[in-house]
N, C-alpha and C. Protein backbone atom coordinates (compact mmCIF):
# COMPACT_ATOMS: atom_id res chain seq x y z
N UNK A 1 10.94 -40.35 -89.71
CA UNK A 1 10.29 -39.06 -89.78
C UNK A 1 11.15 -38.01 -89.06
N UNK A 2 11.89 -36.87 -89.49
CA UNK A 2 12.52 -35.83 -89.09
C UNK A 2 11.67 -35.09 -88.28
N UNK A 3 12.46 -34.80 -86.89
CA UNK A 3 11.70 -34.31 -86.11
C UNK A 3 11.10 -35.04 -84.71
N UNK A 4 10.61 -36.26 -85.43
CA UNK A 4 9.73 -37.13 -84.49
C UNK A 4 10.92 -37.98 -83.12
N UNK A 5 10.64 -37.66 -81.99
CA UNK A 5 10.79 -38.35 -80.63
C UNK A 5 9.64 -39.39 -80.47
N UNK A 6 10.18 -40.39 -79.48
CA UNK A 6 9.07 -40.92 -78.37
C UNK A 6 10.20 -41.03 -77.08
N UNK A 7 8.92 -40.90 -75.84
CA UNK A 7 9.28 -40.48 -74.56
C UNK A 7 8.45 -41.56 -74.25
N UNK A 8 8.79 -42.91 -73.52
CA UNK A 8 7.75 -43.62 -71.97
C UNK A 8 7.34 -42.48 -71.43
N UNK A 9 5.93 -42.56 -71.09
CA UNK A 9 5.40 -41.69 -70.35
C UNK A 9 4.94 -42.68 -69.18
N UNK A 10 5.27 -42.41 -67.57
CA UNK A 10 4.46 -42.96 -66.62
C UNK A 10 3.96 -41.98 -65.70
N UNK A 11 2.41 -43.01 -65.81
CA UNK A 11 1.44 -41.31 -65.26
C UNK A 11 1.11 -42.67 -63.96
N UNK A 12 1.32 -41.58 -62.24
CA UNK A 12 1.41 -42.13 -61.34
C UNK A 12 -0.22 -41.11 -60.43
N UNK A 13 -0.53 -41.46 -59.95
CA UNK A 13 -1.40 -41.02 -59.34
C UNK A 13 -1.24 -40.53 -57.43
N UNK A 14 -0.13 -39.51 -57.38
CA UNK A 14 -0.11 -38.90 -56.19
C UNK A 14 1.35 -39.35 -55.54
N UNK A 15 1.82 -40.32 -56.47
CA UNK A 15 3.08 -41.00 -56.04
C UNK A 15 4.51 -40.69 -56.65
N UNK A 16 4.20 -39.98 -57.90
CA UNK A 16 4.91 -39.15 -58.96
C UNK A 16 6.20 -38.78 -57.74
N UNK A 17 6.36 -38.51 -57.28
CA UNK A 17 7.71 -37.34 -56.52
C UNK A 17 8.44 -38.32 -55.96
N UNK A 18 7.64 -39.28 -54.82
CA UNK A 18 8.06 -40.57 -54.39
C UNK A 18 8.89 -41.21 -55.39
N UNK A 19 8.11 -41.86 -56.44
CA UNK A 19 9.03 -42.55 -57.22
C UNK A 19 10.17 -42.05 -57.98
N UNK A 20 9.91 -40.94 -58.07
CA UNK A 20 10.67 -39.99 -58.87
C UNK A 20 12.24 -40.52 -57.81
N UNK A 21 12.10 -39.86 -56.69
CA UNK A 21 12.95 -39.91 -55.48
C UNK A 21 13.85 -41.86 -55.13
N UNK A 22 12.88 -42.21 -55.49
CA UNK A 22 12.85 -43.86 -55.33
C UNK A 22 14.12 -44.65 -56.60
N UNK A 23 13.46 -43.86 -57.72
CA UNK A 23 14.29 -44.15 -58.90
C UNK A 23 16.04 -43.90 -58.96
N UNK A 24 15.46 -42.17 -58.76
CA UNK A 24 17.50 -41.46 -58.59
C UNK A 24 18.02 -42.25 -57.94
N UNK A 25 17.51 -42.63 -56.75
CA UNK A 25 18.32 -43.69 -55.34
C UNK A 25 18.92 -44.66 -55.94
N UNK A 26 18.05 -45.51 -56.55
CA UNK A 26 18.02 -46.71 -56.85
C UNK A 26 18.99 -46.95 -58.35
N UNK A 27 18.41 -46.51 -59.42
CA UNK A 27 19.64 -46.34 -60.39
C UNK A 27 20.69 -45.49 -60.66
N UNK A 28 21.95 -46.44 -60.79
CA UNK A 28 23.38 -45.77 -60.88
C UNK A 28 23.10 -44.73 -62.14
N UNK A 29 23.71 -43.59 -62.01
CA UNK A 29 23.63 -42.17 -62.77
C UNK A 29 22.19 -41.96 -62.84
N UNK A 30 21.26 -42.35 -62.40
CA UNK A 30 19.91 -41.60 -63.01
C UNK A 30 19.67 -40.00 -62.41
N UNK A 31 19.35 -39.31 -63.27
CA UNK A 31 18.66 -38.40 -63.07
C UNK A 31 16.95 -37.72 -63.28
N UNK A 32 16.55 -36.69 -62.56
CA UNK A 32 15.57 -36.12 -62.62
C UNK A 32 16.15 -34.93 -63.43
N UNK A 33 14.84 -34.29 -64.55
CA UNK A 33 15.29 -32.96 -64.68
C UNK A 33 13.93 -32.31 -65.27
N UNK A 34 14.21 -31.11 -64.93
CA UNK A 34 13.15 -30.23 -65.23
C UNK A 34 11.63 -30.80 -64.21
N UNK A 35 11.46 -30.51 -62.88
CA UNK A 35 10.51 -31.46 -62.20
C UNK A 35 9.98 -29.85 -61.73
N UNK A 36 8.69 -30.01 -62.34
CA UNK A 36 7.64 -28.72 -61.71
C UNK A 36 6.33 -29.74 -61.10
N UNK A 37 5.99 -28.90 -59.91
CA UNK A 37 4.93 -29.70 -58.96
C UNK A 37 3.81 -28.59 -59.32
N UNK A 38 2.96 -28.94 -58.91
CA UNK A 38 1.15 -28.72 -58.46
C UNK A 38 1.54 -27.35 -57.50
N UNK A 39 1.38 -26.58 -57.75
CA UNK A 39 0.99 -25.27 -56.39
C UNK A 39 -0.14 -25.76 -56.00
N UNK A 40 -0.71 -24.89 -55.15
CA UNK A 40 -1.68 -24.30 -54.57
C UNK A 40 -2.83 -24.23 -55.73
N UNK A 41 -4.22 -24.54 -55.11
CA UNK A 41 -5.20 -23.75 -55.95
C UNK A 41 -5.32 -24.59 -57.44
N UNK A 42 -4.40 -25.07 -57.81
CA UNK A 42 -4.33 -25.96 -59.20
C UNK A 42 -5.38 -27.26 -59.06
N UNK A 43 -4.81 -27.83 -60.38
CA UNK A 43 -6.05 -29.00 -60.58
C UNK A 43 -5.64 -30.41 -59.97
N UNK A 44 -4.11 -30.54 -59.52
CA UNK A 44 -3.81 -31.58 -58.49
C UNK A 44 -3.46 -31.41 -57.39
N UNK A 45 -3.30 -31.58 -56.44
CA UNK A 45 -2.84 -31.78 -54.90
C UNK A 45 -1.22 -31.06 -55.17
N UNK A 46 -1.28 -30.35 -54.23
CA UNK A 46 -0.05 -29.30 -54.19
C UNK A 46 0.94 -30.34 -53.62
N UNK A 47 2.40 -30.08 -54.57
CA UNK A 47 3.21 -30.85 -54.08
C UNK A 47 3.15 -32.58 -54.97
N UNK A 48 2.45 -32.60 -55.75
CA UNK A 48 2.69 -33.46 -56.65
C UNK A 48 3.09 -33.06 -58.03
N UNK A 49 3.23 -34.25 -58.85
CA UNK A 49 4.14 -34.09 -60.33
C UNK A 49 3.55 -33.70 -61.24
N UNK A 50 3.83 -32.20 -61.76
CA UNK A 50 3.15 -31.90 -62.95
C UNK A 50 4.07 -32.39 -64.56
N UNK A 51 5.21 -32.04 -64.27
CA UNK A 51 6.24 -32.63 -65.44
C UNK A 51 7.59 -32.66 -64.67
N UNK A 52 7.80 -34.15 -65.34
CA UNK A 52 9.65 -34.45 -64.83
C UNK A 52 9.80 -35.19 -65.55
N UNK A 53 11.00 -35.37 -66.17
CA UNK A 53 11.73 -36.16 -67.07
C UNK A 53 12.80 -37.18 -65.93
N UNK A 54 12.77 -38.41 -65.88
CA UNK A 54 13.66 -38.74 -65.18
C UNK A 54 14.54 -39.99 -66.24
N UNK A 55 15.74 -40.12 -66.13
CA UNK A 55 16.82 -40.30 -67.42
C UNK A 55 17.56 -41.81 -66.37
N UNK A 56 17.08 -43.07 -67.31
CA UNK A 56 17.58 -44.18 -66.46
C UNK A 56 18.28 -44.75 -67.46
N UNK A 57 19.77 -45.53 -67.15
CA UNK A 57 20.44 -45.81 -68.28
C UNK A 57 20.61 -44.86 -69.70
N UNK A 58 20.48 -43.81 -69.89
CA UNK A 58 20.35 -43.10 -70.89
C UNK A 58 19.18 -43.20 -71.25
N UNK A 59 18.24 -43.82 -70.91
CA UNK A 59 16.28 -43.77 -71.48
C UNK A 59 15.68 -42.78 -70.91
N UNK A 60 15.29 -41.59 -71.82
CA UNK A 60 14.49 -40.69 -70.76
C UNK A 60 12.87 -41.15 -70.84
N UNK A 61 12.08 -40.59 -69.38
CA UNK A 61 10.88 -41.16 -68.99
C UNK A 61 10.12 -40.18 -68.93
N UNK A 62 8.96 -39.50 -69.08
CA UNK A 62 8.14 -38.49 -68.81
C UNK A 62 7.25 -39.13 -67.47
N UNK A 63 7.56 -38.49 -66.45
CA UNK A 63 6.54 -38.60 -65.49
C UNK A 63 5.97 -37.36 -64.89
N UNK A 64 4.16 -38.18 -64.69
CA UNK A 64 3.30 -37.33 -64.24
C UNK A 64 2.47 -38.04 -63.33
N UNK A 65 1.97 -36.88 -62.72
CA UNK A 65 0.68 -37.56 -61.38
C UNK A 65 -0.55 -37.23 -62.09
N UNK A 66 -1.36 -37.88 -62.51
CA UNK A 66 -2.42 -38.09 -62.84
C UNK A 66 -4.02 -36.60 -62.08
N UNK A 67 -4.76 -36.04 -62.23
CA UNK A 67 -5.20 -35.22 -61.66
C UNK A 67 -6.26 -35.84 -61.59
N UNK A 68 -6.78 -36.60 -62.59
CA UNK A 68 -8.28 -37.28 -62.06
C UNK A 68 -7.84 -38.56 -61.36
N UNK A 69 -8.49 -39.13 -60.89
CA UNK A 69 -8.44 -40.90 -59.69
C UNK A 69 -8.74 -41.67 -61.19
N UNK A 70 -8.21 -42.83 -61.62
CA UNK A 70 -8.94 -43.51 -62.37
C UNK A 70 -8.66 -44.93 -62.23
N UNK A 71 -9.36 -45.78 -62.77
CA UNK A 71 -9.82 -47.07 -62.51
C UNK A 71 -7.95 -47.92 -62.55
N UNK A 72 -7.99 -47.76 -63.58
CA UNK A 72 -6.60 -48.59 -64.32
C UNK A 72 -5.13 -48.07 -63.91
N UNK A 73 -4.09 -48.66 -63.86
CA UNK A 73 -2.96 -49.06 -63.31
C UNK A 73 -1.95 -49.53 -64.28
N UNK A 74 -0.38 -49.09 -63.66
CA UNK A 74 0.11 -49.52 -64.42
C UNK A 74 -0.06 -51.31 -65.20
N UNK A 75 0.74 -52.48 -65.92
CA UNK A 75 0.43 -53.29 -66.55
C UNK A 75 1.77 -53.84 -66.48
N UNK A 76 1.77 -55.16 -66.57
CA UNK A 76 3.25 -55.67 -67.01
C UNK A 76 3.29 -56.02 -68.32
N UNK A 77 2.59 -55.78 -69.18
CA UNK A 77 2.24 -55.75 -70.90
C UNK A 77 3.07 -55.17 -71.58
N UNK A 78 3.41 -53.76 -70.14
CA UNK A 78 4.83 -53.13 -70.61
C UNK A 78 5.39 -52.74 -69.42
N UNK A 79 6.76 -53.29 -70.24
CA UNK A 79 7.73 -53.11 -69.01
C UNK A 79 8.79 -52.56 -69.42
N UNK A 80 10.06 -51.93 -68.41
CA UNK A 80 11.14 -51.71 -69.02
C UNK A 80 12.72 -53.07 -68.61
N UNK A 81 13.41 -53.15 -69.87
CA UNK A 81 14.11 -53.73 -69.46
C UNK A 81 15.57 -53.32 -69.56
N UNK A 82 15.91 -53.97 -68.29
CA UNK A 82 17.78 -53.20 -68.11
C UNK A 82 18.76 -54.29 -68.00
N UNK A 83 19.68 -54.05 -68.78
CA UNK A 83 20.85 -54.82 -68.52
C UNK A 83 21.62 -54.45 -67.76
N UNK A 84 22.15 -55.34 -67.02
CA UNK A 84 22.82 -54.81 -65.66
C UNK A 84 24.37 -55.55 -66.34
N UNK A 85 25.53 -54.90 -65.93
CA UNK A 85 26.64 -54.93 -65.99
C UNK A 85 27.23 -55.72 -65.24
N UNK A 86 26.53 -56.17 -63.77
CA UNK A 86 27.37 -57.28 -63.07
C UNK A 86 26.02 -58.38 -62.23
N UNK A 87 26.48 -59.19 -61.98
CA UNK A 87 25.48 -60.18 -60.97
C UNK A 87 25.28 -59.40 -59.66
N UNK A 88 26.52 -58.44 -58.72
CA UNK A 88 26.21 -57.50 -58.12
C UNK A 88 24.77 -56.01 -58.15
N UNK A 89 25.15 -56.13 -59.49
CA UNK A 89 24.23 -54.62 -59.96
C UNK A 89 23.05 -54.83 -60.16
N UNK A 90 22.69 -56.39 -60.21
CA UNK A 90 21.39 -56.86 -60.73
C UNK A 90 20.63 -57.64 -59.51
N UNK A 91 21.28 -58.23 -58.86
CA UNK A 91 21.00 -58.14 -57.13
C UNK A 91 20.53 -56.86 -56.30
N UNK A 92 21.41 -55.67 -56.18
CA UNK A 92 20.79 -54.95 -55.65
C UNK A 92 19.67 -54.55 -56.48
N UNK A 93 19.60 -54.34 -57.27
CA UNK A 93 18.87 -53.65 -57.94
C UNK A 93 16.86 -54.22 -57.96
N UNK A 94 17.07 -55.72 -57.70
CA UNK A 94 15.91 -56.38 -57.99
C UNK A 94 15.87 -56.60 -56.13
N UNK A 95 16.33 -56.53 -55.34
CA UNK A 95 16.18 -55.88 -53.93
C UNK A 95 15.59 -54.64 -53.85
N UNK A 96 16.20 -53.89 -54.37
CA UNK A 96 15.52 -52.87 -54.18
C UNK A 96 14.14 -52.22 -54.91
N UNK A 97 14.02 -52.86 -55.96
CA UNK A 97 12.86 -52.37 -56.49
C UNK A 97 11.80 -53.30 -56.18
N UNK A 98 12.24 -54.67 -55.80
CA UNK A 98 11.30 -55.75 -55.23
C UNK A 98 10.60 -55.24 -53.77
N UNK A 99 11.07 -54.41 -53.36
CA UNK A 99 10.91 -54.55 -51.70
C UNK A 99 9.46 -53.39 -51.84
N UNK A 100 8.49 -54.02 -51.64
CA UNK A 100 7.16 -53.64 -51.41
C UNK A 100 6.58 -54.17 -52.67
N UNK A 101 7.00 -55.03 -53.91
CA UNK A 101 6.48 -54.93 -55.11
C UNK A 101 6.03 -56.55 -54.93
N UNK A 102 6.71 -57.25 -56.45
CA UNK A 102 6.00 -58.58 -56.29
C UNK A 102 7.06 -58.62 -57.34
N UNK A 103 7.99 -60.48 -57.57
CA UNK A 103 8.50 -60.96 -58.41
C UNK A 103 7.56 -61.89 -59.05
N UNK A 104 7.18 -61.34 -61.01
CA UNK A 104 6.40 -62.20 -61.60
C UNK A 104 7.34 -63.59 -62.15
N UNK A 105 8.66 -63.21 -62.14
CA UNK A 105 9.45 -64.41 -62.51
C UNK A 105 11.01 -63.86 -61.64
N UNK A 106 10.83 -65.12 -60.41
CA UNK A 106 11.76 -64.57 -59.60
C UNK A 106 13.37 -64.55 -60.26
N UNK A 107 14.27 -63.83 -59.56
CA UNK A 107 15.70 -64.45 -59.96
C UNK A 107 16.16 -65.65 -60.24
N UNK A 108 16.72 -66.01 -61.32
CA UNK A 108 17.41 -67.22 -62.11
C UNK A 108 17.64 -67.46 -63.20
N UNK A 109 18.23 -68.41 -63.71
CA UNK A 109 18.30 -68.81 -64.83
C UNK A 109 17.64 -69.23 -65.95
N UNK A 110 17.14 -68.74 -67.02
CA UNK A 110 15.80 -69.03 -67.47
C UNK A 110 16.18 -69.62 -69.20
N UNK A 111 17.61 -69.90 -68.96
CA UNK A 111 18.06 -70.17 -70.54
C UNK A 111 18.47 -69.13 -71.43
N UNK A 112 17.25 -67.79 -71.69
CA UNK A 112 17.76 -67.03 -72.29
C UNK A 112 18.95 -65.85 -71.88
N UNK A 113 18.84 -66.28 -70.40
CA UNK A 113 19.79 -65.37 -69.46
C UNK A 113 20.42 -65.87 -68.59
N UNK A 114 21.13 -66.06 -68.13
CA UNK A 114 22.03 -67.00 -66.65
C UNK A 114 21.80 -65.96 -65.33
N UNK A 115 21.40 -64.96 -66.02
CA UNK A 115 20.71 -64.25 -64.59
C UNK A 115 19.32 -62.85 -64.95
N UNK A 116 18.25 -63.31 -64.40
CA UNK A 116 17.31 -62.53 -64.80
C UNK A 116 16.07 -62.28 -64.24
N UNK A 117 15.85 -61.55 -63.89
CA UNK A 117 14.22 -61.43 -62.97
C UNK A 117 12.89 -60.46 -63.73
N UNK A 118 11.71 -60.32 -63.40
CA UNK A 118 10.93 -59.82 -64.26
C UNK A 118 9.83 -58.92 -63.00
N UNK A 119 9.49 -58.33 -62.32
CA UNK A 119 8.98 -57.92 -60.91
C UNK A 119 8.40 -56.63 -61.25
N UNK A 120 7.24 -56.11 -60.67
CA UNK A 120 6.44 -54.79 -60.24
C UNK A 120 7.22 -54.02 -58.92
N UNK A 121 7.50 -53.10 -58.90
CA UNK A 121 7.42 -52.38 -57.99
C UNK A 121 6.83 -51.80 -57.06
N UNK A 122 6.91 -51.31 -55.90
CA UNK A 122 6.09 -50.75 -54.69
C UNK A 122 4.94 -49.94 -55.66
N UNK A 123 5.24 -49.06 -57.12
CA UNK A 123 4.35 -48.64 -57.70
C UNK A 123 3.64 -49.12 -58.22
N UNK A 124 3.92 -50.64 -58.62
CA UNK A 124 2.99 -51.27 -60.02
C UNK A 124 3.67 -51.30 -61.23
N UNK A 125 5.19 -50.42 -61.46
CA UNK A 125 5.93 -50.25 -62.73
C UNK A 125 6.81 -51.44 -62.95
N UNK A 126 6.57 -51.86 -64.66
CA UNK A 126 7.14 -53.12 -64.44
C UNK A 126 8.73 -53.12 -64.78
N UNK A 127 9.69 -53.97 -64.32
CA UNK A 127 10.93 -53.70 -64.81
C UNK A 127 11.63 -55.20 -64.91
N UNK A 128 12.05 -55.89 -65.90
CA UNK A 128 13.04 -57.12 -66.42
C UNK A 128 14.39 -56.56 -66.61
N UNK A 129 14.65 -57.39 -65.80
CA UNK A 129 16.37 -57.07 -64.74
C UNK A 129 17.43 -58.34 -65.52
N UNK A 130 18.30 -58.27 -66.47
CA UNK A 130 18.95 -58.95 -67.24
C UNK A 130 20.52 -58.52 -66.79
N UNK A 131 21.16 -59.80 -66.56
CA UNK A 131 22.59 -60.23 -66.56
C UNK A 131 23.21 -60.25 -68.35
N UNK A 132 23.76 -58.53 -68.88
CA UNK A 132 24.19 -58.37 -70.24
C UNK A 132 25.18 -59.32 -70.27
């Protein structure tokens, strides 16, 4: 269909800027762009994410902070997955996004990969960490 995009959208609830911040750190070249927050007086908490695009591996992401509280959370139903370029890049990388999160299938060898992990983050966002 001419015309038609899709964007991952992850809608975070008050944590939007954090992760935002968490991400750039954490992946090589990522960027944020176009990131407008909540003023004053608005319908979320000033100083949180109204729209940001943040660009990982060349995948861009739409993130937002959520304005109502709601029940449900991110899912590992969907996740994103990255190929990492070295056994180095895929080490730090599952360090660092592990550290406050949880590994659902820790680092190792699993047959389809000689190096590979599958883990939530301090947010709940899921990410499968592959040795290309």
């Amino acid at each position: 269909m001419a015309g038609l995009t899709t964007t991952p959208f992850i809608m975070f609830q008050g944590e939007g800027r954090q992760a935002l911040d968490f991400y750039a750190a954490t992946f090589p070249g990522a960027t944020v762009e176009g990131l407008a927050l909540y003023g004053p007086g608005e319908q979320s908490p000033e100083g949180t994410v109204k729209s940001a695009i943040l660009t990982v591996g060349g995948q861009r992401l739409r993130v937002f902070d959520s304005p109502p509280v709601h029940a449900f959370t991110f899912t590992p139903a969907i996740s994103f997955f990255i190929d990492c370029e070295s056994e180095t890049q895929l080490r730090d990388l599952a360090a660092a996004l592990g550290e406050g999160g949880g590994f659902m299938m820790p680092l190792g060898n699993y047959g389809f990969s000689q190096l590979f992990c599958w883990l939530a983050d301090r947010f709940g966002v899921s990410w499968q960490l592959n040795l290309a």
